[in-house]
Protein backbone atom coordinates (compact mmCIF):
# COMPACT_ATOMS: atom_id res chain seq x y z
CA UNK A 1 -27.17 -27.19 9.22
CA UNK A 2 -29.07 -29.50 6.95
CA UNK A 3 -26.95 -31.71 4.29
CA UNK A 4 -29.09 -29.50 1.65
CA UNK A 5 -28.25 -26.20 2.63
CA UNK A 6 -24.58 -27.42 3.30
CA UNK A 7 -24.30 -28.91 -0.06
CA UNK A 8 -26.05 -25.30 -1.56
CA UNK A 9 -23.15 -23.26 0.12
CA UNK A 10 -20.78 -25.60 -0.88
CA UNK A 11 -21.85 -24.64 -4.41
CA UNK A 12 -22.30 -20.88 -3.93
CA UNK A 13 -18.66 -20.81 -3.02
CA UNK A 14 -17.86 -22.43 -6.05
CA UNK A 15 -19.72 -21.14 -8.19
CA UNK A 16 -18.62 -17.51 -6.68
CA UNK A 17 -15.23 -18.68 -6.91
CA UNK A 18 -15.17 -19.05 -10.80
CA UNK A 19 -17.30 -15.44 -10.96
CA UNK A 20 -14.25 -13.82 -9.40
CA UNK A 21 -11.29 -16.61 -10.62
CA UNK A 22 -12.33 -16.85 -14.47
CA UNK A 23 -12.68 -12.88 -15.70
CA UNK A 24 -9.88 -11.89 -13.06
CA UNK A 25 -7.77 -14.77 -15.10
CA UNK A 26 -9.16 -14.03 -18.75
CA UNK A 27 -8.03 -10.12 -17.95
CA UNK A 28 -4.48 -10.92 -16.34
CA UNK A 29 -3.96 -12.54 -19.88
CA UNK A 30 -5.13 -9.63 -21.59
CA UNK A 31 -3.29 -7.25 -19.14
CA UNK A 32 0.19 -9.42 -19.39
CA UNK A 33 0.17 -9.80 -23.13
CA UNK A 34 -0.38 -5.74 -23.54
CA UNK A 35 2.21 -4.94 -20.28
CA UNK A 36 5.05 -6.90 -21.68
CA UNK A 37 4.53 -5.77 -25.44
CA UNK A 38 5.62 -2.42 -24.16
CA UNK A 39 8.11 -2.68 -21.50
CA UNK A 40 11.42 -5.37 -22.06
CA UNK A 41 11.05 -7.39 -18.73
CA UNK A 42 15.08 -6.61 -18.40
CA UNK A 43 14.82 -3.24 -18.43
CA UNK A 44 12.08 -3.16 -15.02
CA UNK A 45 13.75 -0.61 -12.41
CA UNK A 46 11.67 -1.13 -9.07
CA UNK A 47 12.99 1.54 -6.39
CA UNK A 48 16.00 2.41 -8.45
CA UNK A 49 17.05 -1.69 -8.84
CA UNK A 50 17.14 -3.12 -11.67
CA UNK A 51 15.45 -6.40 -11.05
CA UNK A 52 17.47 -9.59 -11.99
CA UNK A 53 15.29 -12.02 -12.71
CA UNK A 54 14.94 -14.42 -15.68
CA UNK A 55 12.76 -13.33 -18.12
CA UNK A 56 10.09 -16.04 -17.67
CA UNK A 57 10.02 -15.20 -13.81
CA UNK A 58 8.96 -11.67 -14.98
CA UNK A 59 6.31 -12.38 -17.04
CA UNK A 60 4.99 -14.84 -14.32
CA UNK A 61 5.50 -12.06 -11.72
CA UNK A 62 3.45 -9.93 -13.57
CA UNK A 63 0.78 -12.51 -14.49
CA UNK A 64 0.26 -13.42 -10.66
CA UNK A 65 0.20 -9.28 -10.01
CA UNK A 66 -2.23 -8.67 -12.67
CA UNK A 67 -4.46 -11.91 -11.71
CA UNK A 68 -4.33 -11.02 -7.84
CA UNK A 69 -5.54 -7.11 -9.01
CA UNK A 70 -8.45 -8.43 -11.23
CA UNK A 71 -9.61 -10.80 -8.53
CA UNK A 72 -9.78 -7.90 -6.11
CA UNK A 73 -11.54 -6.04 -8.79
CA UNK A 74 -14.67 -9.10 -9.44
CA UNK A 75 -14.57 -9.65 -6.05
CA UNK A 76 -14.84 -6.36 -5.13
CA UNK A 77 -17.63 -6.20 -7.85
CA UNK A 78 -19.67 -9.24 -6.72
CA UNK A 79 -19.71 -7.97 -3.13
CA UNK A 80 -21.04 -4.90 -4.42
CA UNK A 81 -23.83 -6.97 -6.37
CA UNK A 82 -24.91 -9.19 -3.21
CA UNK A 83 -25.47 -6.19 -1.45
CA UNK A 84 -27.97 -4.48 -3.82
CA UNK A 85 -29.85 -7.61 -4.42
């Protein structure tokens, strides 16, 4: 492979990286702030447990949860995109 074309996938990945990184992010915000505005992280029952975690490890639990689904979701979505084009 040629230092060009190495270089040029180097940046594809990047640049595909922050296509599927920065919305996924930007909505795990959005998703968060609207998730915990109407459910008290203390009161989250997960298989009939109450969970006992602090409520800072909840909301970062959920931000990680919400982040990891939105990824899926523009990855998913750029997929889709390289194969049409």
């Amino acid at each position: 492979m040629e230092p060009s074309n190495l270089q040029q996938e180097k940046t594809s990945v990047r640049s595909m990286l922050m296509v599927v990184l920065w919305p996924a992010f930007l909505m795990a915000c959005v998703a968060t702030g609207i998730f915990f505005s109407l459910v008290d992280p203390m009161e989250l029952i997960v298989l009939d447990e109450r969970l006992h975690v602090h409520m800072l490890g909840a909301y970062t639990i959920g931000f990680l949860i919400f982040w990891v689904l939105g990824a899926f979701s523009s990855w998913l979505t750029a997929l889709l995109l390289q194969k049409i084009s």
